[in-house]
Protein backbone atom coordinates (compact mmCIF):
# COMPACT_ATOMS: atom_id res chain seq x y z
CA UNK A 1 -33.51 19.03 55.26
CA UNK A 2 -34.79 15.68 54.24
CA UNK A 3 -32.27 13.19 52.43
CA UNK A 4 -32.67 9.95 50.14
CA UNK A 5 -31.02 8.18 48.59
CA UNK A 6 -31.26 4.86 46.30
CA UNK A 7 -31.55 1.65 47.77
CA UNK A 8 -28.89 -1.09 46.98
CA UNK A 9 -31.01 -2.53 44.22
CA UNK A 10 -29.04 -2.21 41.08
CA UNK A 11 -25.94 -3.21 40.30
CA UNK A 12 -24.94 -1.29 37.34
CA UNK A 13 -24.83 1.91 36.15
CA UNK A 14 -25.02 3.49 32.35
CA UNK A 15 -21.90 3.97 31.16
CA UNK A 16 -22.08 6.67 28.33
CA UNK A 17 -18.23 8.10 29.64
CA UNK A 18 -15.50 6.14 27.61
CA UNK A 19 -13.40 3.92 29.82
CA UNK A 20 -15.72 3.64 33.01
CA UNK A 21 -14.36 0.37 34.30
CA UNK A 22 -15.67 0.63 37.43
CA UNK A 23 -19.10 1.00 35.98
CA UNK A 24 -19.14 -2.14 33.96
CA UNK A 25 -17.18 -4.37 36.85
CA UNK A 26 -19.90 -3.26 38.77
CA UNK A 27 -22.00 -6.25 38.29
CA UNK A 28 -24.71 -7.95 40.76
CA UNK A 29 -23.52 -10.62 42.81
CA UNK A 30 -25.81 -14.02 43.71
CA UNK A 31 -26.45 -15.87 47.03
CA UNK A 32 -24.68 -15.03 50.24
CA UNK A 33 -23.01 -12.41 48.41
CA UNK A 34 -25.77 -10.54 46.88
CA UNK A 35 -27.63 -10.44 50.99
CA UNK A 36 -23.95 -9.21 52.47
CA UNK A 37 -23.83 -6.62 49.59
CA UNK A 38 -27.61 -5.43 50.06
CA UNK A 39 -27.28 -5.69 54.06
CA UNK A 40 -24.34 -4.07 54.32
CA UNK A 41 -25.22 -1.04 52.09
CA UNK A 42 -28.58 -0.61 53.56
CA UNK A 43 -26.92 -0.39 56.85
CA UNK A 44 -24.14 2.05 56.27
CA UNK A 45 -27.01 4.46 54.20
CA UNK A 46 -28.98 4.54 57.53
CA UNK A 47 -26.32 5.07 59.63
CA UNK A 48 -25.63 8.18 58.08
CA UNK A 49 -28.89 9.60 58.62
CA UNK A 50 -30.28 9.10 55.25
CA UNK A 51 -34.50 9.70 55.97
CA UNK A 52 -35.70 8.15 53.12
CA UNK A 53 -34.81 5.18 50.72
CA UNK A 54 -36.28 4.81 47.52
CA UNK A 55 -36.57 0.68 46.19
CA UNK A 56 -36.56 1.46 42.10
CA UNK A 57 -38.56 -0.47 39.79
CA UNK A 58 -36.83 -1.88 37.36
CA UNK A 59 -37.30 -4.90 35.90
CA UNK A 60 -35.17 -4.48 32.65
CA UNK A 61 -31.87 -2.53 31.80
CA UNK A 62 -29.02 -2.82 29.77
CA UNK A 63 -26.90 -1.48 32.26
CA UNK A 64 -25.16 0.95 28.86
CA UNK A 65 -27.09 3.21 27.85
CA UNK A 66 -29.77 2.95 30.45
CA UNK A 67 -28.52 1.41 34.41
CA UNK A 68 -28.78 -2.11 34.74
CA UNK A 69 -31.86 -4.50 35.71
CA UNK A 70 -32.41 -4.43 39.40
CA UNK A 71 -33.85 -6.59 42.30
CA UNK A 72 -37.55 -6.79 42.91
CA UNK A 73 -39.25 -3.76 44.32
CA UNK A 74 -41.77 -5.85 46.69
CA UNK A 75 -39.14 -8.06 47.67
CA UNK A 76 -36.43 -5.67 48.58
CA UNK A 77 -38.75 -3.51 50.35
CA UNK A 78 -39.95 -5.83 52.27
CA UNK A 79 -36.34 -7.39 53.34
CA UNK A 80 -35.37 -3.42 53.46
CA UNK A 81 -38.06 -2.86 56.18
CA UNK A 82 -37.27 -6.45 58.85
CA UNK A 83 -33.20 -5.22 58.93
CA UNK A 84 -33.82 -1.17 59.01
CA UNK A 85 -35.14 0.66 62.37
CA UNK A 86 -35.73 4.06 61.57
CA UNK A 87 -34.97 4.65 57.45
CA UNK A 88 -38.51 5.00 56.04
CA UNK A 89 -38.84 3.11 52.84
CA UNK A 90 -40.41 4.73 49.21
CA UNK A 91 -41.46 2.00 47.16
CA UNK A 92 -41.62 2.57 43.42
CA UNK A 93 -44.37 1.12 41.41
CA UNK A 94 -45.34 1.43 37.96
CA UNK A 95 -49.30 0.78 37.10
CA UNK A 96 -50.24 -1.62 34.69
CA UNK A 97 -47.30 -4.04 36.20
CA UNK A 98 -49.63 -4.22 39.40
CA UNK A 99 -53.31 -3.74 40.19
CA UNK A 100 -53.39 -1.27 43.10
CA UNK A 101 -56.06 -3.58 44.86
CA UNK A 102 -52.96 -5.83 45.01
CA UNK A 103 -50.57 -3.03 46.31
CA UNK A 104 -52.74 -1.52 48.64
CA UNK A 105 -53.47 -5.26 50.30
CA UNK A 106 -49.73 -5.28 50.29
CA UNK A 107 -48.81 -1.79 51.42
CA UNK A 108 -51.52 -2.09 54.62
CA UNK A 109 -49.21 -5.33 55.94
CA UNK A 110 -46.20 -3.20 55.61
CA UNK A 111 -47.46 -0.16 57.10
CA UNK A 112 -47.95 -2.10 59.87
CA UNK A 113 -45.13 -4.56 59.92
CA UNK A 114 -42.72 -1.70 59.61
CA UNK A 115 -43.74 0.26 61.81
CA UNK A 116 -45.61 3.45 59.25
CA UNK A 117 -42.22 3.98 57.55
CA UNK A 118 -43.65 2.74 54.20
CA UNK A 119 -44.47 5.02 51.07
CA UNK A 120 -45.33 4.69 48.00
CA UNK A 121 -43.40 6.47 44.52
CA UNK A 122 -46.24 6.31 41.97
CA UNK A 123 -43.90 6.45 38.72
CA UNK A 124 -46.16 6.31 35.38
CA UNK A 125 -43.36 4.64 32.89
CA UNK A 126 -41.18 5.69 30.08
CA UNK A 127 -38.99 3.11 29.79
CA UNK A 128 -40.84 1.09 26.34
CA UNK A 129 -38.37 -1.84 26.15
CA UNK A 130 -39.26 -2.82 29.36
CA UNK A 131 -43.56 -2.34 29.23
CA UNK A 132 -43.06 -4.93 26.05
CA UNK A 133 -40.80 -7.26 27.49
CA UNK A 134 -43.58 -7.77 30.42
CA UNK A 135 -46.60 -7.72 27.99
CA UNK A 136 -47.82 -4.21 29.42
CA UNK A 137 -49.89 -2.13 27.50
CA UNK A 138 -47.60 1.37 27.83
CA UNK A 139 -50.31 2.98 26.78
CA UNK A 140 -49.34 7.02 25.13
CA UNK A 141 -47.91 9.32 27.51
CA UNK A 142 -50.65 11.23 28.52
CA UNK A 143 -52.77 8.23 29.49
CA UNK A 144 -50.11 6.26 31.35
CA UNK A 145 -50.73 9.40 33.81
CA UNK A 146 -54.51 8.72 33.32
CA UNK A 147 -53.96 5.28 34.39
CA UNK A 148 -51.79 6.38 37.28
CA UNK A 149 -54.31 8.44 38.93
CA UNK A 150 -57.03 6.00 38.98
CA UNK A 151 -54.13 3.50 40.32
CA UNK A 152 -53.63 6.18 43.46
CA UNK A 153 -57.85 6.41 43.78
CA UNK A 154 -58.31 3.26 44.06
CA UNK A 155 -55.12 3.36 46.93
CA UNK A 156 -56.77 6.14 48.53
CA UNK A 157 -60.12 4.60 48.61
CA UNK A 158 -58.58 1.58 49.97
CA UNK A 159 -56.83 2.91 53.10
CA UNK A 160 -59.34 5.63 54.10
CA UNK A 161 -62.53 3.52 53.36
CA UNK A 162 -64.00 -0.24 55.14
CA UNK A 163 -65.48 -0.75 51.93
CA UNK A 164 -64.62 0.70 49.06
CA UNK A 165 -65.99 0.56 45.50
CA UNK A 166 -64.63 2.47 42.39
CA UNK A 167 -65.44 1.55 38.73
CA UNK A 168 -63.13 3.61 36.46
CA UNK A 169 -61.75 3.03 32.75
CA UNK A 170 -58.76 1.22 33.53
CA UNK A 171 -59.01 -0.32 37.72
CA UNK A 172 -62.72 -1.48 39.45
CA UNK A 173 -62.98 -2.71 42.93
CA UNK A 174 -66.19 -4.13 44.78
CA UNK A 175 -66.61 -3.61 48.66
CA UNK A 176 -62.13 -3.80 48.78
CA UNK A 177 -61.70 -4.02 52.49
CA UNK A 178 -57.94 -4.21 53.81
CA UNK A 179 -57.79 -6.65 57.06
CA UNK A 180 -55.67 -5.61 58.92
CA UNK A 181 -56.37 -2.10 57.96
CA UNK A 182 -53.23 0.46 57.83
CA UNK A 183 -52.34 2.37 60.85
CA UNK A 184 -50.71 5.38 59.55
CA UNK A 185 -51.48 8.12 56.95
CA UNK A 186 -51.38 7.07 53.16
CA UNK A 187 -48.45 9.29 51.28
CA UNK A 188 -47.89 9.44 47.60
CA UNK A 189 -45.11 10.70 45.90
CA UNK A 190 -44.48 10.67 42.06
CA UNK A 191 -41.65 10.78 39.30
CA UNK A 192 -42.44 12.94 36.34
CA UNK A 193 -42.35 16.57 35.19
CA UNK A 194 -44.24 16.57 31.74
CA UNK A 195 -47.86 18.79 31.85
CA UNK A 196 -49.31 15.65 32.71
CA UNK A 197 -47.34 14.58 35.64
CA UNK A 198 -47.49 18.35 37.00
CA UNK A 199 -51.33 17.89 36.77
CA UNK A 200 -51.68 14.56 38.43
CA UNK A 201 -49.32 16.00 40.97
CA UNK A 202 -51.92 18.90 41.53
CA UNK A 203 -54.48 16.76 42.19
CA UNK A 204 -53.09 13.80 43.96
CA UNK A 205 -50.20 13.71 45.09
CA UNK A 206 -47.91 14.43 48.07
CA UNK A 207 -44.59 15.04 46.91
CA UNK A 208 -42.87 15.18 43.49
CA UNK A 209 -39.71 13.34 42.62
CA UNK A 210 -37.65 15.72 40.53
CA UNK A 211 -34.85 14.95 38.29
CA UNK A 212 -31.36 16.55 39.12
CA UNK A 213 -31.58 20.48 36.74
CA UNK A 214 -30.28 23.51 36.91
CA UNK A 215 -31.33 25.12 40.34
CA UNK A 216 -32.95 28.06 37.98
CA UNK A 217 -34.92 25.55 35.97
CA UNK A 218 -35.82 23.51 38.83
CA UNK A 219 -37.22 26.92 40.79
CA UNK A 220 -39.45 27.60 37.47
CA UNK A 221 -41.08 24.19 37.78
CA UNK A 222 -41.88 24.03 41.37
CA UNK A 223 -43.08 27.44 41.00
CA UNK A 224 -45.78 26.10 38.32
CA UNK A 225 -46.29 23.19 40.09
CA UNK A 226 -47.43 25.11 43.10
CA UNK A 227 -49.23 27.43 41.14
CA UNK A 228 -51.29 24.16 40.13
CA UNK A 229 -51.45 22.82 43.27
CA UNK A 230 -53.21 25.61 45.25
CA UNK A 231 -55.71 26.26 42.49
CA UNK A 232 -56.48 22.33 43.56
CA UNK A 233 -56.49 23.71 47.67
CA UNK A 234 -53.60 21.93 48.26
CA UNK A 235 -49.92 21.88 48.76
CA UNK A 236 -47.32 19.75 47.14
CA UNK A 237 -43.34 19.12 48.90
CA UNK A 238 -40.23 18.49 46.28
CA UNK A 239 -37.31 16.05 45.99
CA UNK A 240 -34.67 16.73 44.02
CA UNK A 241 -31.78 14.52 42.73
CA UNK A 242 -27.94 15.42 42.77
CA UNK A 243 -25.05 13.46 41.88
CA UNK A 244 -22.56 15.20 44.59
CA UNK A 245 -18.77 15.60 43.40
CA UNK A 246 -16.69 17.12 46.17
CA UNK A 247 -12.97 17.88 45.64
CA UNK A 248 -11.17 20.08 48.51
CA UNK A 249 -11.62 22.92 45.57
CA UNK A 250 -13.35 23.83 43.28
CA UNK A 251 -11.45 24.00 40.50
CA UNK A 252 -10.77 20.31 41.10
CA UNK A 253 -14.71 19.60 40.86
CA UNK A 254 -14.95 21.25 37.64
CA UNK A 255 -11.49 19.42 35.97
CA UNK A 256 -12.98 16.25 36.96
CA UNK A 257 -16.66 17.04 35.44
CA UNK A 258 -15.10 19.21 32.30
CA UNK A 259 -13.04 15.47 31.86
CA UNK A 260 -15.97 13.14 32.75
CA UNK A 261 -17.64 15.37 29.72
CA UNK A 262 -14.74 15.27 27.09
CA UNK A 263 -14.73 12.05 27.65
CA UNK A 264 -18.46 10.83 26.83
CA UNK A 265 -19.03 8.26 23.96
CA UNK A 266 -21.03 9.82 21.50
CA UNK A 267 -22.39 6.17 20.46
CA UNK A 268 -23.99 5.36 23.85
CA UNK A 269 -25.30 9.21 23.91
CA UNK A 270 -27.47 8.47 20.77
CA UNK A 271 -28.51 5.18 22.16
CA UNK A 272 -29.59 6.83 25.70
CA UNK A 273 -31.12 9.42 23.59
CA UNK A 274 -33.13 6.47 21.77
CA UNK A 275 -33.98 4.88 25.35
CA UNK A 276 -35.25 7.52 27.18
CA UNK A 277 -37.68 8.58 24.47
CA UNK A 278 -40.81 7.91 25.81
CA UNK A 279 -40.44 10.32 28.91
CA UNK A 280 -41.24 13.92 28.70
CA UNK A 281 -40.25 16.73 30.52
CA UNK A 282 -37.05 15.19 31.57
CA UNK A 283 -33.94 14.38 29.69
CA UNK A 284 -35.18 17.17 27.21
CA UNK A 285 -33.56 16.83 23.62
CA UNK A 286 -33.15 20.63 23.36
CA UNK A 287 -31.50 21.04 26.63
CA UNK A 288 -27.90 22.68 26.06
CA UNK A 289 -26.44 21.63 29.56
CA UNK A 290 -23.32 19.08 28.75
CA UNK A 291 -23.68 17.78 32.41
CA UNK A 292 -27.80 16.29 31.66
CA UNK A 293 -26.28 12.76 30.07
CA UNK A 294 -23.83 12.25 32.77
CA UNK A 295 -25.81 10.01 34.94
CA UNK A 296 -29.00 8.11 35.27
CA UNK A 297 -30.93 11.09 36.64
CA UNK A 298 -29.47 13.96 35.57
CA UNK A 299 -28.13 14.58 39.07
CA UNK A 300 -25.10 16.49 37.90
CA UNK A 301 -27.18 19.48 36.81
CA UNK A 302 -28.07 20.30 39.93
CA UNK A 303 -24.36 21.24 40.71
CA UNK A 304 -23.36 19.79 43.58
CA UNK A 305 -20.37 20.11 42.64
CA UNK A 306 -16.73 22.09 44.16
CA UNK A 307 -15.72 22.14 47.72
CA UNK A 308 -17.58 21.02 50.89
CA UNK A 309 -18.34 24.52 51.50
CA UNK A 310 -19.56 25.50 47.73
CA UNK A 311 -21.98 22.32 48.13
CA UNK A 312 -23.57 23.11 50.86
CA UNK A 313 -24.18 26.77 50.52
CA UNK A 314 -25.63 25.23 47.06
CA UNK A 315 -27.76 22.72 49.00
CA UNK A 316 -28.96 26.07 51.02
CA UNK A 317 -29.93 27.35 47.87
CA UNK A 318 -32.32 25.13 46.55
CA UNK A 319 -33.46 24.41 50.28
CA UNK A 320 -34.50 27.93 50.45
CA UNK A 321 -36.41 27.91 46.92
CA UNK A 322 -38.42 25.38 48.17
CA UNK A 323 -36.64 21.74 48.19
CA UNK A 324 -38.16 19.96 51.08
CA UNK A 325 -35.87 16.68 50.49
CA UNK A 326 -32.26 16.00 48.45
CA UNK A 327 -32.15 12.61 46.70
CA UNK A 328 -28.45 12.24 46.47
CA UNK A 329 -26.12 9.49 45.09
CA UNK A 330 -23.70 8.35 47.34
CA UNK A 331 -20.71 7.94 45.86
CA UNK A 332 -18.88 10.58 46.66
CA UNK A 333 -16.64 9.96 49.86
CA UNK A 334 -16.16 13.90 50.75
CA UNK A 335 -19.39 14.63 50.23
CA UNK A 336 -21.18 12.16 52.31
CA UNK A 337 -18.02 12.66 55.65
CA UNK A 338 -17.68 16.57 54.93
CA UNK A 339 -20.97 18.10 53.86
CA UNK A 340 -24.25 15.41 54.06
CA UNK A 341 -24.17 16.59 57.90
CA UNK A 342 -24.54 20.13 57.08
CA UNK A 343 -26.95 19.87 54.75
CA UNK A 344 -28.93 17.49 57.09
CA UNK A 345 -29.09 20.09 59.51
CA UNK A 346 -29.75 22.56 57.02
């Protein structure tokens, strides 16, 4: 089983559970410290196998309600990729920050300067605050996914094509060559679960990056999503994020979440609430499970969370309804010495 993981990018986390310290000492260093800090993490994650590291794009957070603003995503991959050998890099990019002309010119150097372990996370945008603060049109929801699809076109185009020309309602190109040209295979994946992302990912896409759920609500939508997919002839892979807890019990898991719940400010709740309204499909209002506000991601739905043992037989789980890659946090000691190998070799 594939694994990912976040890159050292942000500093911060949200901290909607009273009293979480750790969270708000958390804060990003400068200078020499800020390159040990990145260095050193990057090292350790792909030491322990990790396959995949996804550079975030985000430009703007409060680093309460919503995690805090993070390094640049060009920048860090590209620093990621000269002090990494075998990690393959996801870069996140959000259209209508960048012109994909721009990013496929880009992404064709570092294809080649890392050796093909470059991809590219085609995330669409929900987070308003941060379009305005940048002068982005955010577009509505539905056509930010419009927008995205002619941004992976015209990326497409680009890397398969000498010359390619594309005149569409929101990118055009005349004759875009990319000198040098990219040596390896273009792959997309995407963030989003709303009708709209589920149909871009259908049609264009190679994998979906799916928030943390319950393992029965997560089945349901890759089920539909590869229901859309081979009415398209093709076939689509699945990330999933989890927020591992690992106690030598279970019960031990469980006091620690059951606490980490009790204890959640209901001000920053309503202000996360507030922030993430411009997604859809994830972070649903309705949804009754007291574990979705937790983290960034909603990686504590996806329960791993008891002993070693419970998590990975949980990992086998979802593995076996179809998750090609886990997109895990870190954090957890236990987890990452006494079950990441299992569920590596899963």
């Amino acid at each position: 089983m594939k694994t990912c993981t976040w890159a050292p990018t942000v500093f911060a986390g949200p901290q909607v559970v009273t009293g979480n310290t750790k969270a708000k000492a958390n804060t990003m260093p400068s200078g020499k410290a800020l390159q040990r800090a990145t260095l050193d993490n990057v090292k350790r994650i792909e030491a322990l196998g990790i396959s995949h590291l996804l550079v975030a794009q985000r430009w703007w957070g409060s680093a309460s309600e919503i995690e805090g603003s993070s390094l640049d995503c060009l920048a860090m991959t590209a620093y990621f990729a000269a002090v990494t050998q075998n990690i393959h890099l996801v870069t996140a990019i959000h259209p209508g920050f960048f012109e994909p002309s721009a990013i496929a010119k880009w992404a064709a150097t570092m294809d080649q300067m890392s050796g093909g372990r470059w991809s590219i996370n085609v995330t669409s945008g929900w987070n308003m605050a941060e379009f305005e603060m940048y002068g982005i049109d955010p577009l509505d929801h539905d056509a930010r996914y419009e927008r995205s699809k002619e941004f992976i076109q015209v990326l497409r185009g680009a890397w398969e094509q000498p010359a390619f020309d594309f005149s569409g309602k929101y990118y055009q190109t005349n004759k875009l060559t990319l000198e040098p040209r990219p040596a390896s295979k273009l792959e997309v994946f995407q963030g989003g679960q709303s009708p709209a992302a589920l149909t871009m990912a259908a049609e264009q896409v190679d994998w979906m990056f799916l928030n943390g759920g319950h393992p029965d609500k997560l089945s349901a939508l890759m089920d539909k999503a590869r229901e859309a997919a081979a009415q398209q002839g093709r076939q689509l892979k699945f990330a999933v994020y989890a927020a591992p807890l690992c106690r030598p019990q279970d019960d031990e898991a469980w006091e620690v979440i059951d606490a980490m719940v009790a204890a959640q400010d209901p001000r920053l709740l309503a202000e996360r609430r507030e922030r993430l309204s411009g997604a859809q499909g994830m972070w649903d209002p309705n949804a009754q499970d007291p574990l979705q506000h937790l983290d960034t991601n909603e990686g504590y739905c996806t329960r791993l969370i008891g002993s070693p043992q419970t998590v990975v037989e949980q990992a086998r789980s979802l593995h076996a309804a179809g998750v090609d890659m886990l997109h895990l946090d870190l954090r957890d000691e236990l987890f990452v010495s006494e079950a990441l190998p299992h569920i590596q070799a899963l």
